[in-house]
C-alpha atoms as a PDB file:
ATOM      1  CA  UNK A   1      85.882 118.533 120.049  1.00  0.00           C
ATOM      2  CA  UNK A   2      85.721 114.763 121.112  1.00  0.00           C
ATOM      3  CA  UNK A   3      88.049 114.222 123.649  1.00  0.00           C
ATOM      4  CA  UNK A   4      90.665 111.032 124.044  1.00  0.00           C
ATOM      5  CA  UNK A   5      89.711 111.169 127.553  1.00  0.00           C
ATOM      6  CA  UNK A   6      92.863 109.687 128.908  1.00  0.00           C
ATOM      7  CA  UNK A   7      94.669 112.808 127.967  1.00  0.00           C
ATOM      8  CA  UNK A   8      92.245 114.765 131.168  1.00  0.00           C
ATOM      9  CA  UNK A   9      94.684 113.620 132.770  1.00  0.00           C
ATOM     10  CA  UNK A  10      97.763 115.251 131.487  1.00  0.00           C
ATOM     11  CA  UNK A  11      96.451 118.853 130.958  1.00  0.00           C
ATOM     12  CA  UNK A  12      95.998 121.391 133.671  1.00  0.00           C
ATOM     13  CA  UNK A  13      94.570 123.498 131.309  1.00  0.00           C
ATOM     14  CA  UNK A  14      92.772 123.869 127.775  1.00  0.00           C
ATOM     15  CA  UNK A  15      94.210 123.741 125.547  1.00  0.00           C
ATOM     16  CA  UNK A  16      91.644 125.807 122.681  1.00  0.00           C
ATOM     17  CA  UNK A  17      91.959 126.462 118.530  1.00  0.00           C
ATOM     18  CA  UNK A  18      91.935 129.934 117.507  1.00  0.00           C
ATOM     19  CA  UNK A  19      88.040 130.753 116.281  1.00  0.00           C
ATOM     20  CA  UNK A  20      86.930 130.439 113.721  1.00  0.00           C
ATOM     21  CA  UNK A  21      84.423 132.751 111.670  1.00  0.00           C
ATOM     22  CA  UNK A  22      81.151 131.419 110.266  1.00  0.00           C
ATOM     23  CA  UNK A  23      81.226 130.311 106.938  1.00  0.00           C
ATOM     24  CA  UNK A  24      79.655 127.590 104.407  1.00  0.00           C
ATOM     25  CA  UNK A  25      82.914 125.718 104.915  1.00  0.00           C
ATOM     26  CA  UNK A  26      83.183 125.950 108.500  1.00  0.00           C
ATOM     27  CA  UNK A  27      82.149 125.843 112.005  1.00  0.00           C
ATOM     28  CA  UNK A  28      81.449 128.288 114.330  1.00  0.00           C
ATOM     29  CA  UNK A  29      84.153 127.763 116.052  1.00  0.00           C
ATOM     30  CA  UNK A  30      86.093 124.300 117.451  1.00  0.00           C
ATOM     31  CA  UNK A  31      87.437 123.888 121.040  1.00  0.00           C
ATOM     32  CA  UNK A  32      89.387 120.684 121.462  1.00  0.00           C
ATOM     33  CA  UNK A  33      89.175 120.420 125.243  1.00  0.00           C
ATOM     34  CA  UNK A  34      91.361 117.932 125.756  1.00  0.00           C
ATOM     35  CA  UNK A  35      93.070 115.072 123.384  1.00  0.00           C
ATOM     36  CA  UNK A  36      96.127 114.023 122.129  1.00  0.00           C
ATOM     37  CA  UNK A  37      97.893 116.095 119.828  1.00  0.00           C
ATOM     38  CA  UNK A  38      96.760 115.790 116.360  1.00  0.00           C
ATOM     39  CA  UNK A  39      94.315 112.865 117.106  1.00  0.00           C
ATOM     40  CA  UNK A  40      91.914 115.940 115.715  1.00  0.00           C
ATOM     41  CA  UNK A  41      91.562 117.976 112.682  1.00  0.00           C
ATOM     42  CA  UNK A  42      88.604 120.595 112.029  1.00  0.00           C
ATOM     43  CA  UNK A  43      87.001 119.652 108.220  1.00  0.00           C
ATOM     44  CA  UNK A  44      84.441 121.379 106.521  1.00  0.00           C
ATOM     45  CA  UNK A  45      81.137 121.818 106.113  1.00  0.00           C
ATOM     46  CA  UNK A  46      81.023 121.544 109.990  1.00  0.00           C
ATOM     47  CA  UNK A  47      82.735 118.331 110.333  1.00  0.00           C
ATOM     48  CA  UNK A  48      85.480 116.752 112.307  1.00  0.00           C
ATOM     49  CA  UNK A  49      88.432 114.547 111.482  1.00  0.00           C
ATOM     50  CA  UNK A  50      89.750 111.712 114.313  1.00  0.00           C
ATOM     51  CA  UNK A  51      92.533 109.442 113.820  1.00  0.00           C
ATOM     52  CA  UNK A  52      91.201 106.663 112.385  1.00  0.00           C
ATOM     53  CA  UNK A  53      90.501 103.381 114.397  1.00  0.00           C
ATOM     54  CA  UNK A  54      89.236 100.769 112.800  1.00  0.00           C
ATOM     55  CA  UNK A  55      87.003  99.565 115.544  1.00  0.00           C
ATOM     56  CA  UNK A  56      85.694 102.826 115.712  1.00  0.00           C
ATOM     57  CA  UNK A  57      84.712 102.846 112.316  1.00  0.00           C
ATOM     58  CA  UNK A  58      82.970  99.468 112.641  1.00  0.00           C
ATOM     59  CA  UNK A  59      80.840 101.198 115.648  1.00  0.00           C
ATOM     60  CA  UNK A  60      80.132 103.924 113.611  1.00  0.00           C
ATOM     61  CA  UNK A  61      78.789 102.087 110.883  1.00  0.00           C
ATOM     62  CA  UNK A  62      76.965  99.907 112.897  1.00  0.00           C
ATOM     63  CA  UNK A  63      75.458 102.634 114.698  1.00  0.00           C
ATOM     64  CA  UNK A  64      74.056 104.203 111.198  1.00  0.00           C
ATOM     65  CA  UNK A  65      71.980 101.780 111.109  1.00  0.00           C
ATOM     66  CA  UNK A  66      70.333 101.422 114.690  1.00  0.00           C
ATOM     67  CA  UNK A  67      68.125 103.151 116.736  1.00  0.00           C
ATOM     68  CA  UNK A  68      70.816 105.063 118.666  1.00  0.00           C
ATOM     69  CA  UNK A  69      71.663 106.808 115.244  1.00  0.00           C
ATOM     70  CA  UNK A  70      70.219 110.266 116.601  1.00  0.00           C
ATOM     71  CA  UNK A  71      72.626 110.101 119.813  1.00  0.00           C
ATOM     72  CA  UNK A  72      75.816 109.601 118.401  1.00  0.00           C
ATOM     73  CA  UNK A  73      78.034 112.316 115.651  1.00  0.00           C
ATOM     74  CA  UNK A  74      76.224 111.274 112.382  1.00  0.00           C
ATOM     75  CA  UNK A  75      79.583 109.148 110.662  1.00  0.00           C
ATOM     76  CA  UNK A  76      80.529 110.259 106.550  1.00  0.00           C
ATOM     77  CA  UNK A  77      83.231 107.755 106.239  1.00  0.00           C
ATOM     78  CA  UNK A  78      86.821 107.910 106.304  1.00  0.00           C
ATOM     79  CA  UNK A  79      88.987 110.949 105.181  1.00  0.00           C
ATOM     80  CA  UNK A  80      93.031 111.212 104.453  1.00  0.00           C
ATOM     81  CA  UNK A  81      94.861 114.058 105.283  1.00  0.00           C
ATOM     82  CA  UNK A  82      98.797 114.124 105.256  1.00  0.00           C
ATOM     83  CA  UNK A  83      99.110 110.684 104.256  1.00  0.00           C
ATOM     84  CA  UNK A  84      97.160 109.745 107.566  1.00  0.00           C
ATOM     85  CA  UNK A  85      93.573 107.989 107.775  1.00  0.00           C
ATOM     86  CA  UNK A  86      90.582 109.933 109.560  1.00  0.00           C
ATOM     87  CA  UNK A  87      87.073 108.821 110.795  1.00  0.00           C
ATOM     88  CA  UNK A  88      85.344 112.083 109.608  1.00  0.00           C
ATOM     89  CA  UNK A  89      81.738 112.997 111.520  1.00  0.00           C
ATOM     90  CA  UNK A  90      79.565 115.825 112.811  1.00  0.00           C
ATOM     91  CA  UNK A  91      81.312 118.620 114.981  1.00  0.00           C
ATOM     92  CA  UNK A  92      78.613 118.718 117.559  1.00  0.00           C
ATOM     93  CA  UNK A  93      80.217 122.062 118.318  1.00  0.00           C
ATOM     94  CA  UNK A  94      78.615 123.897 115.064  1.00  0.00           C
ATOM     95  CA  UNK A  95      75.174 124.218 116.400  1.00  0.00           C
ATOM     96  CA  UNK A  96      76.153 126.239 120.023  1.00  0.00           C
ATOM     97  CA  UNK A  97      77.397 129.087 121.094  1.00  0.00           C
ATOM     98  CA  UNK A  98      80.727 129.663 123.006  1.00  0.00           C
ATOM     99  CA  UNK A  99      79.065 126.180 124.696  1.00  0.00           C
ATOM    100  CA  UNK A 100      80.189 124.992 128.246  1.00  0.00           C
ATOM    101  CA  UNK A 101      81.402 121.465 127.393  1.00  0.00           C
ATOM    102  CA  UNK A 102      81.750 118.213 129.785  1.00  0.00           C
ATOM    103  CA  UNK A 103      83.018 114.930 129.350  1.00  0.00           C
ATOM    104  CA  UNK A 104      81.440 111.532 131.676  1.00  0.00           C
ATOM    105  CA  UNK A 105      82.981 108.807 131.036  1.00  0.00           C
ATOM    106  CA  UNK A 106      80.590 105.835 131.696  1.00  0.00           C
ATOM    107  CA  UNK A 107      79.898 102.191 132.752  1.00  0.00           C
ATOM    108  CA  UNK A 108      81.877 101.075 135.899  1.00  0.00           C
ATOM    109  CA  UNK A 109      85.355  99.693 134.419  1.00  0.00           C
ATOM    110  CA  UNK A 110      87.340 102.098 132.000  1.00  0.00           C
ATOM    111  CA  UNK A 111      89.538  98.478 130.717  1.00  0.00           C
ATOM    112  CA  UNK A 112      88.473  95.702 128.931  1.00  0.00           C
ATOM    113  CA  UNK A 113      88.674  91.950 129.531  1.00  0.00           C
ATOM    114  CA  UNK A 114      90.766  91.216 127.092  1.00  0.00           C
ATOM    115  CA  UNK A 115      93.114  93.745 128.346  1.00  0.00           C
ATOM    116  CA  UNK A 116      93.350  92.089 131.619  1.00  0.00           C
ATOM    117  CA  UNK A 117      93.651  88.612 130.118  1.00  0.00           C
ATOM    118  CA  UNK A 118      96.722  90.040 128.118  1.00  0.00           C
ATOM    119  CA  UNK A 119      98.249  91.290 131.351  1.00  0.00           C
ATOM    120  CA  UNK A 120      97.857  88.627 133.307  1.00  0.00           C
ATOM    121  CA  UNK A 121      99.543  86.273 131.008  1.00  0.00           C
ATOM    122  CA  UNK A 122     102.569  88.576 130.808  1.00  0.00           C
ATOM    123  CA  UNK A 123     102.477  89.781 134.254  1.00  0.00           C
ATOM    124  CA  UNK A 124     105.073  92.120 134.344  1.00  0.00           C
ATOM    125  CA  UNK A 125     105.360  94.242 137.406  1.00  0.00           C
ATOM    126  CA  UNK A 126     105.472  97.883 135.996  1.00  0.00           C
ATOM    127  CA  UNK A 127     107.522 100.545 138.228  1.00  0.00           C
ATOM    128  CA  UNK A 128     106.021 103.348 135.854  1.00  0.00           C
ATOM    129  CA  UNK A 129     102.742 102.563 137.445  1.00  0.00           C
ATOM    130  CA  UNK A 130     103.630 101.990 140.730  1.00  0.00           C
ATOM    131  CA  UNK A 131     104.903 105.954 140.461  1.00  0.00           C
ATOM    132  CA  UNK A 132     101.730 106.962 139.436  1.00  0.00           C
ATOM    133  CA  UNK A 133      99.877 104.929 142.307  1.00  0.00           C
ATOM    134  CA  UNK A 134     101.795 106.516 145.158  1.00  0.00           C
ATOM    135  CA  UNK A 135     101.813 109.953 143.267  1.00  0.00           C
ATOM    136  CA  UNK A 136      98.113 109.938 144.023  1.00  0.00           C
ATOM    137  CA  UNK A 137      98.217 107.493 147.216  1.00  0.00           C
ATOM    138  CA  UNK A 138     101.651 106.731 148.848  1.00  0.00           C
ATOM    139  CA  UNK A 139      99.464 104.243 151.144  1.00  0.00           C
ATOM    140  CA  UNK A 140      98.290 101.702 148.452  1.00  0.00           C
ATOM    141  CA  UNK A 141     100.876  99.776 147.153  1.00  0.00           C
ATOM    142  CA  UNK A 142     101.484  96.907 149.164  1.00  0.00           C
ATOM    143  CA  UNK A 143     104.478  95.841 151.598  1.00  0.00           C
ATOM    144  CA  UNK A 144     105.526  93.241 148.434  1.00  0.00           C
ATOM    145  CA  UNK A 145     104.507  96.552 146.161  1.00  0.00           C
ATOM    146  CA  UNK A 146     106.713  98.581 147.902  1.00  0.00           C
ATOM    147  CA  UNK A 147     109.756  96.829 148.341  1.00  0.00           C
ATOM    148  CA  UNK A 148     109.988  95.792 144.166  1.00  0.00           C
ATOM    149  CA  UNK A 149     108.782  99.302 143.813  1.00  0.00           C
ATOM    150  CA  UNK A 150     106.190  98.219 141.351  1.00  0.00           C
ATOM    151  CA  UNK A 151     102.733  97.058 140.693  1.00  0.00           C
ATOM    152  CA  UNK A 152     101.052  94.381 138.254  1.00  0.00           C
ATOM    153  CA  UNK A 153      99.840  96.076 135.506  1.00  0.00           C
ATOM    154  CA  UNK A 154      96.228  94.508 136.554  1.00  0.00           C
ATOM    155  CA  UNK A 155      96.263  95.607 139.952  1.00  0.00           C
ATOM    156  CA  UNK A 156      97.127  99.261 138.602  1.00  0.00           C
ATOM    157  CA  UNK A 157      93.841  98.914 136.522  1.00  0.00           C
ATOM    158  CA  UNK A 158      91.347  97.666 139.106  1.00  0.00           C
ATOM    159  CA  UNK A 159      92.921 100.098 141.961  1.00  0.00           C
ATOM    160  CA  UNK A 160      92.406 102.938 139.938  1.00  0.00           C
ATOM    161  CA  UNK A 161      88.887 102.759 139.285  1.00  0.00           C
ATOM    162  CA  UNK A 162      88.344 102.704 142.850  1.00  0.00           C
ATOM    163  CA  UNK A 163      89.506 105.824 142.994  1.00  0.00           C
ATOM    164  CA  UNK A 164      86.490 107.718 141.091  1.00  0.00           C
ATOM    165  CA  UNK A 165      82.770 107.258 141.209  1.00  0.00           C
ATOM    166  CA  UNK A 166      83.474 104.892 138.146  1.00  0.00           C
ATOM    167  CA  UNK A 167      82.863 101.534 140.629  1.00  0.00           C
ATOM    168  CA  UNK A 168      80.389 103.642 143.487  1.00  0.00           C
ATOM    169  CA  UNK A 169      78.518 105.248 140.656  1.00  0.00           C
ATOM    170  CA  UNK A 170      78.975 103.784 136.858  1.00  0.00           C
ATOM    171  CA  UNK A 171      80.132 107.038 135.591  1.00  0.00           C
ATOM    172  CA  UNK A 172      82.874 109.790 136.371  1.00  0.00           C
ATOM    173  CA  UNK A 173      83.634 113.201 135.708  1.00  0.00           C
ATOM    174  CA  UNK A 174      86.272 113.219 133.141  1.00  0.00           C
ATOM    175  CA  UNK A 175      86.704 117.636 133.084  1.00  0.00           C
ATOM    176  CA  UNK A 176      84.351 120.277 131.776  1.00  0.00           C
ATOM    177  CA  UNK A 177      85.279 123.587 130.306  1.00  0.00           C
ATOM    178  CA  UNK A 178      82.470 126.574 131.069  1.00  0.00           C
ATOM    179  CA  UNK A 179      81.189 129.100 128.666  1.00  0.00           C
ATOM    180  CA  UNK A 180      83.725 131.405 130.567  1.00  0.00           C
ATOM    181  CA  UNK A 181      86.819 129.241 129.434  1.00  0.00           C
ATOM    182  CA  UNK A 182      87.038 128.044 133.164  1.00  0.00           C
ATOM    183  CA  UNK A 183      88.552 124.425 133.070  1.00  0.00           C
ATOM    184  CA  UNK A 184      88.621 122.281 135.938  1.00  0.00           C
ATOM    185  CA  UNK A 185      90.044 118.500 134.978  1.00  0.00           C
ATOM    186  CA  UNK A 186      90.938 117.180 138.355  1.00  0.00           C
ATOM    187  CA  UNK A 187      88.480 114.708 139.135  1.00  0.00           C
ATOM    188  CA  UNK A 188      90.447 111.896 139.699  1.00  0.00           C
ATOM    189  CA  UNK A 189      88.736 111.323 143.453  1.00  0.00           C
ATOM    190  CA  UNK A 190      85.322 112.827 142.828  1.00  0.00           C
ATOM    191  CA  UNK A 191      83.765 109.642 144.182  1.00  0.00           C
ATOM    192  CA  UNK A 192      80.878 110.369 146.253  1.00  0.00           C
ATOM    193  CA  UNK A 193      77.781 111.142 145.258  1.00  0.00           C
ATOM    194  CA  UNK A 194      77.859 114.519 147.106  1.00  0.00           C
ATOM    195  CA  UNK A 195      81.003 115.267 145.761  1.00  0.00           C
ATOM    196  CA  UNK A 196      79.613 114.621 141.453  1.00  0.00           C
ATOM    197  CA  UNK A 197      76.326 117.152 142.932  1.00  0.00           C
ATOM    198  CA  UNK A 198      78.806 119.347 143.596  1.00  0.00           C
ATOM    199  CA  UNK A 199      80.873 119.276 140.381  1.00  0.00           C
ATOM    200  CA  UNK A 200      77.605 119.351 138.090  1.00  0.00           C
ATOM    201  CA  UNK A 201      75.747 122.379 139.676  1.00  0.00           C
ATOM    202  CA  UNK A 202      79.076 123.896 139.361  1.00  0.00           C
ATOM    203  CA  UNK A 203      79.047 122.885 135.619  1.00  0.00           C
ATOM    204  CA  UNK A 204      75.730 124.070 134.786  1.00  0.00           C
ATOM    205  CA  UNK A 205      76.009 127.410 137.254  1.00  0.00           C
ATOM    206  CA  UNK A 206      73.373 125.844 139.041  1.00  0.00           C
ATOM    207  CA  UNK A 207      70.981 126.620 136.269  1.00  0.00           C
ATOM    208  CA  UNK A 208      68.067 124.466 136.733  1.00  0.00           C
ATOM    209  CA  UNK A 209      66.612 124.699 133.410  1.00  0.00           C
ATOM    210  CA  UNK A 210      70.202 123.377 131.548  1.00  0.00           C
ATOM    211  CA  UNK A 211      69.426 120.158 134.283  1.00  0.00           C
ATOM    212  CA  UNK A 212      65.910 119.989 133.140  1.00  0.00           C
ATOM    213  CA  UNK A 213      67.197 119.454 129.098  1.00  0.00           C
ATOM    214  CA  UNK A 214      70.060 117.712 130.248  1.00  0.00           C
ATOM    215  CA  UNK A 215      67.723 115.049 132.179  1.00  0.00           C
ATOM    216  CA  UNK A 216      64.711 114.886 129.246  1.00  0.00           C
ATOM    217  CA  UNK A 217      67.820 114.044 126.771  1.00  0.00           C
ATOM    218  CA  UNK A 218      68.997 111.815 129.225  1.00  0.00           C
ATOM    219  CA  UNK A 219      66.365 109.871 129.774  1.00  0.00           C
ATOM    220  CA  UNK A 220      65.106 109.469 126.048  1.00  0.00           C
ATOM    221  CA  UNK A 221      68.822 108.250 125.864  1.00  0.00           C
ATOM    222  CA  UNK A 222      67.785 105.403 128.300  1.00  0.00           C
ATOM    223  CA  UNK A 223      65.361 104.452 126.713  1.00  0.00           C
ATOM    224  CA  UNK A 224      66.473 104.052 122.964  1.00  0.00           C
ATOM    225  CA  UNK A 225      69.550 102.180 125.069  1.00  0.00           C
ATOM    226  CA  UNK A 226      67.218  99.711 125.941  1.00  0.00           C
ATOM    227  CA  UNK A 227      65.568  98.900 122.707  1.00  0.00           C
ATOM    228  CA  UNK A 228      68.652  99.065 120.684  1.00  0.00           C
ATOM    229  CA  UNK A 229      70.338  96.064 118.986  1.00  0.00           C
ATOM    230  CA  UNK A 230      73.476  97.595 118.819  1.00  0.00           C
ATOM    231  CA  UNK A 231      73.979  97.831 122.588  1.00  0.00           C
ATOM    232  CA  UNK A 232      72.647  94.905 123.255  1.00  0.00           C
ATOM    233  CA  UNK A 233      75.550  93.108 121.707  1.00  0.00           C
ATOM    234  CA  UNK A 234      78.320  95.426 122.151  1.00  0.00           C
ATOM    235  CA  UNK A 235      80.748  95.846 125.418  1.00  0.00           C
ATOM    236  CA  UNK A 236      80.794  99.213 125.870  1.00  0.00           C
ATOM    237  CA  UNK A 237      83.855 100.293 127.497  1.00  0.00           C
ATOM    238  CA  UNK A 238      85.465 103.396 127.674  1.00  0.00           C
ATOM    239  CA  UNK A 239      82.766 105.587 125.877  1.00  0.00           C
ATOM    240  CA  UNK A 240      82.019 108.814 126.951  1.00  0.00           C
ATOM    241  CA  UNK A 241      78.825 111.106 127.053  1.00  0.00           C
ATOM    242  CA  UNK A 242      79.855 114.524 126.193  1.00  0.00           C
ATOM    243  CA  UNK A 243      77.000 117.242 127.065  1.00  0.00           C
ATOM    244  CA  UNK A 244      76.781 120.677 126.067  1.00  0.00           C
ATOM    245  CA  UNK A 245      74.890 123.369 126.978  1.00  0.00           C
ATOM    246  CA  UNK A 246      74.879 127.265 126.537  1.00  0.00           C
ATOM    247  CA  UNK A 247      73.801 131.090 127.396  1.00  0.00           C
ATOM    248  CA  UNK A 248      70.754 130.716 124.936  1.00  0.00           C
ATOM    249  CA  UNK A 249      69.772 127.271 127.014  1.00  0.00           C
ATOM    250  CA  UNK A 250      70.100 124.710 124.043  1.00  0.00           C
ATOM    251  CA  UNK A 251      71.367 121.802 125.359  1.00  0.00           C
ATOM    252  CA  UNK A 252      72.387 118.312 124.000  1.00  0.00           C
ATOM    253  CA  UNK A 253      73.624 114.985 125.192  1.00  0.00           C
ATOM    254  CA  UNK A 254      75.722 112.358 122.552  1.00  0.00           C
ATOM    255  CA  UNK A 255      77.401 109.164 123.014  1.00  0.00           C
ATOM    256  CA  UNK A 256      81.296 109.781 122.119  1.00  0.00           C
ATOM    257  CA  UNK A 257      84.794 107.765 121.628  1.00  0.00           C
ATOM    258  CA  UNK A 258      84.024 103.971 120.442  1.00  0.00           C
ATOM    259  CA  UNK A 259      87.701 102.749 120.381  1.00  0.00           C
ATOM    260  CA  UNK A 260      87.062 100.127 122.941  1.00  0.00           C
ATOM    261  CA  UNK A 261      83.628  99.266 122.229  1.00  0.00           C
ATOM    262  CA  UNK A 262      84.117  95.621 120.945  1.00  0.00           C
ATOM    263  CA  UNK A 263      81.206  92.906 119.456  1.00  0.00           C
ATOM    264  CA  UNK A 264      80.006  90.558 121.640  1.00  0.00           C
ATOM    265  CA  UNK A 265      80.078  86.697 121.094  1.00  0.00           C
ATOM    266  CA  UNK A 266      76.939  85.356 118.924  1.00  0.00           C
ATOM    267  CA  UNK A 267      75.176  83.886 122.090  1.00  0.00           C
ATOM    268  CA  UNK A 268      76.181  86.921 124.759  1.00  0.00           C
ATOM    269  CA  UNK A 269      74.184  89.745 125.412  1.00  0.00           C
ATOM    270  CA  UNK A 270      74.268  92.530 128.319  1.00  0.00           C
ATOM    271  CA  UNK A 271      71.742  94.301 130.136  1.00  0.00           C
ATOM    272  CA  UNK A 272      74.339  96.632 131.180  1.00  0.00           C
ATOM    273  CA  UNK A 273      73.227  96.757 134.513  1.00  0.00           C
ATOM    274  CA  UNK A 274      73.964  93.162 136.123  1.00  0.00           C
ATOM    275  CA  UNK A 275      77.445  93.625 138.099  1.00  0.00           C
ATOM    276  CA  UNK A 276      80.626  92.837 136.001  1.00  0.00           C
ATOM    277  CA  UNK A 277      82.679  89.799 137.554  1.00  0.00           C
ATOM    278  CA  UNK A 278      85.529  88.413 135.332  1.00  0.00           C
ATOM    279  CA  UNK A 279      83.902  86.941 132.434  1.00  0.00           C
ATOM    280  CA  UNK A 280      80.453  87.910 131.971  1.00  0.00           C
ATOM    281  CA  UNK A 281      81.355  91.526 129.671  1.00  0.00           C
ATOM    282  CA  UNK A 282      79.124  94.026 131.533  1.00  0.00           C
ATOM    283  CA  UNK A 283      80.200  97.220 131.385  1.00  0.00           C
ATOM    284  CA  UNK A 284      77.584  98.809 134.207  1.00  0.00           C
ATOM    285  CA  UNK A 285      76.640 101.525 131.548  1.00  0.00           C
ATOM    286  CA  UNK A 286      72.854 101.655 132.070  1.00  0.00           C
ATOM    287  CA  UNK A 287      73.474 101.590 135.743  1.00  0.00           C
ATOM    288  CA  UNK A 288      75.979 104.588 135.658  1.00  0.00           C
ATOM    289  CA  UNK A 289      73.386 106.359 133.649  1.00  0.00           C
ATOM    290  CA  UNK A 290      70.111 105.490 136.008  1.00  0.00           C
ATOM    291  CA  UNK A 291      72.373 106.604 138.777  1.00  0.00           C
ATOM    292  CA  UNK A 292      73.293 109.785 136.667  1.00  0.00           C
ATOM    293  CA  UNK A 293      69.518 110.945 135.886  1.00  0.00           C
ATOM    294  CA  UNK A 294      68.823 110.276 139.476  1.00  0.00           C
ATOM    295  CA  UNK A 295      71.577 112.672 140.974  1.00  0.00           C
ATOM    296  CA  UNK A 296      70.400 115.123 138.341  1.00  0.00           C
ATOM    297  CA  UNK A 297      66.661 114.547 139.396  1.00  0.00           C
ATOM    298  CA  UNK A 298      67.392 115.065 142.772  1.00  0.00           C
ATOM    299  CA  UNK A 299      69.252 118.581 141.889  1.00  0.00           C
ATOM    300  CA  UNK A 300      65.630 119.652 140.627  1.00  0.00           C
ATOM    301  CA  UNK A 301      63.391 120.827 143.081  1.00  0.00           C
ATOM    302  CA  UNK A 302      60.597 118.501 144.242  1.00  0.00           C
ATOM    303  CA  UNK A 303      57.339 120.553 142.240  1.00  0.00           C
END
């Protein structure tokens, strides 16, 4: 059920596993929202298999062992199956019924540093990316842009965060699936804040006790964040909160997808608020999430 969230973007729809009954050996059932095609792999005992990453794994581990251990999939190691290495942890899935499901991706840059040190010293201009730029805005390449008919592969990575609430807010909307099987993945410019209000009272049917457990989760989340070791030292890129809720009101907020999630220098921390400039790591994560409890806060009504 953990999504590879790059792959929201391909889908227009769904794509779900057949059901599965209730047994010792397996979940109640396991909905892959979105993800690339056999990144995931339903184990038993209510587990789930992800391609492995090694970084992951070293997150994972890591993460055993800190504070932030109860909002994370609880990690058992790595698993082979058909000759191919899995990170095997907790289906989150097991525990709710026919859940609504919805992916955030947070922290206000989706690419690391390192990525955009790598491009810039082989700055190739990329006419696959320039497609996709004026596929969504045929007004933003520039005159030079347009007549090579193709974009650095940094400018293609700083344009399109613009695009979301990922540099207004610190988080966006990746997709959510409803209890109903209703998908809707096209948030690509949900950007204002009226616009996410819009999107989450859709996602919760406007149920204001599912935004009252989503916000108490939220903001224990906040502040185990700020006593924890692990985050201190970690940019945290890329990582996704993945909330679920459903008709009995049981709802539950985890930390998801470490594959970019790298260790910091010896001397660096973050505060995860400050804002990122080239060089100093932050990721904006604690400031997407204070600006994430406050738009759910606000959703509540004022008694």
């Amino acid at each position: 059920m953990f999504y590879e969230s790059s792959a929201w973007k391909k889908h227009k729809s769904c794509g779900t596993s057949s059901l599965l009954p209730m047994t010792p050996k397996k979940p109640q059932q396991w909905l892959q929202v979105v993800g690339h095609a056999g990144s995931f792999h339903v184990g038993d005992y209510g587990t789930l298999l992800k391609r492995f990453c090694e970084g992951e794994q070293q997150c994972y581990l890591g993460l055993m062992e800190d504070v932030l251990k109860p909002f994370v999939p609880a990690y058992h190691g790595v698993v082979q199956r058909d000759e191919q290495n899995y990170n095997m942890m907790d289906n989150l899935l097991t525990h709710f019924n026919r859940p609504a499901i919805m992916d955030c991706k947070m922290g206000s840059r989706t690419y690391l540093e390192g990525e955009l040190l790598v491009a810039r010293e082989r700055p190739q201009p990329r006419k696959d990316m320039y497609e996709k730029m004026v596929a969504v805005d045929p007004e933003a390449p520039t005159v030079q842009e347009r007549a090579q008919q193709a974009v650095l592969k940094t400018r293609y990575m700083q344009w399109r965060e613009t695009l979301s609430s990922t540099t207004s807010l610190g988080f966006r909307i990746e997709g959510f699936k409803k209890s109903n099987e209703e998908c809707h993945t096209n948030f690509k410019r949900t950007k204002s804040r009226e616009q996410v209000v819009e999107a989450l009272d859709n996602f919760v049917d406007a149920n204001k006790h599912i935004v009252w457990g989503y916000l108490r989760r939220l903001k224990k989340l906040r502040q185990i964040l700020e006593a924890s070791d692990f985050f201190r030292t970690h940019e945290v890129v890329g990582s996704s909160l993945l909330f679920l809720h459903d008709w009995t009101g049981r709802t539950g907020v985890w930390m998801i997808d470490f594959g970019k999630t790298e260790a910091l220098p010896a001397h660096l921390t973050l505060d995860h608020r400050t804002p990122w400039v080239d060089g100093n790591r932050e990721d904006g994560y604690l400031w997407g999430l204070d600006n994430l409890i406050d738009i759910l806060t606000n959703m509540l009504p004022l008694t």
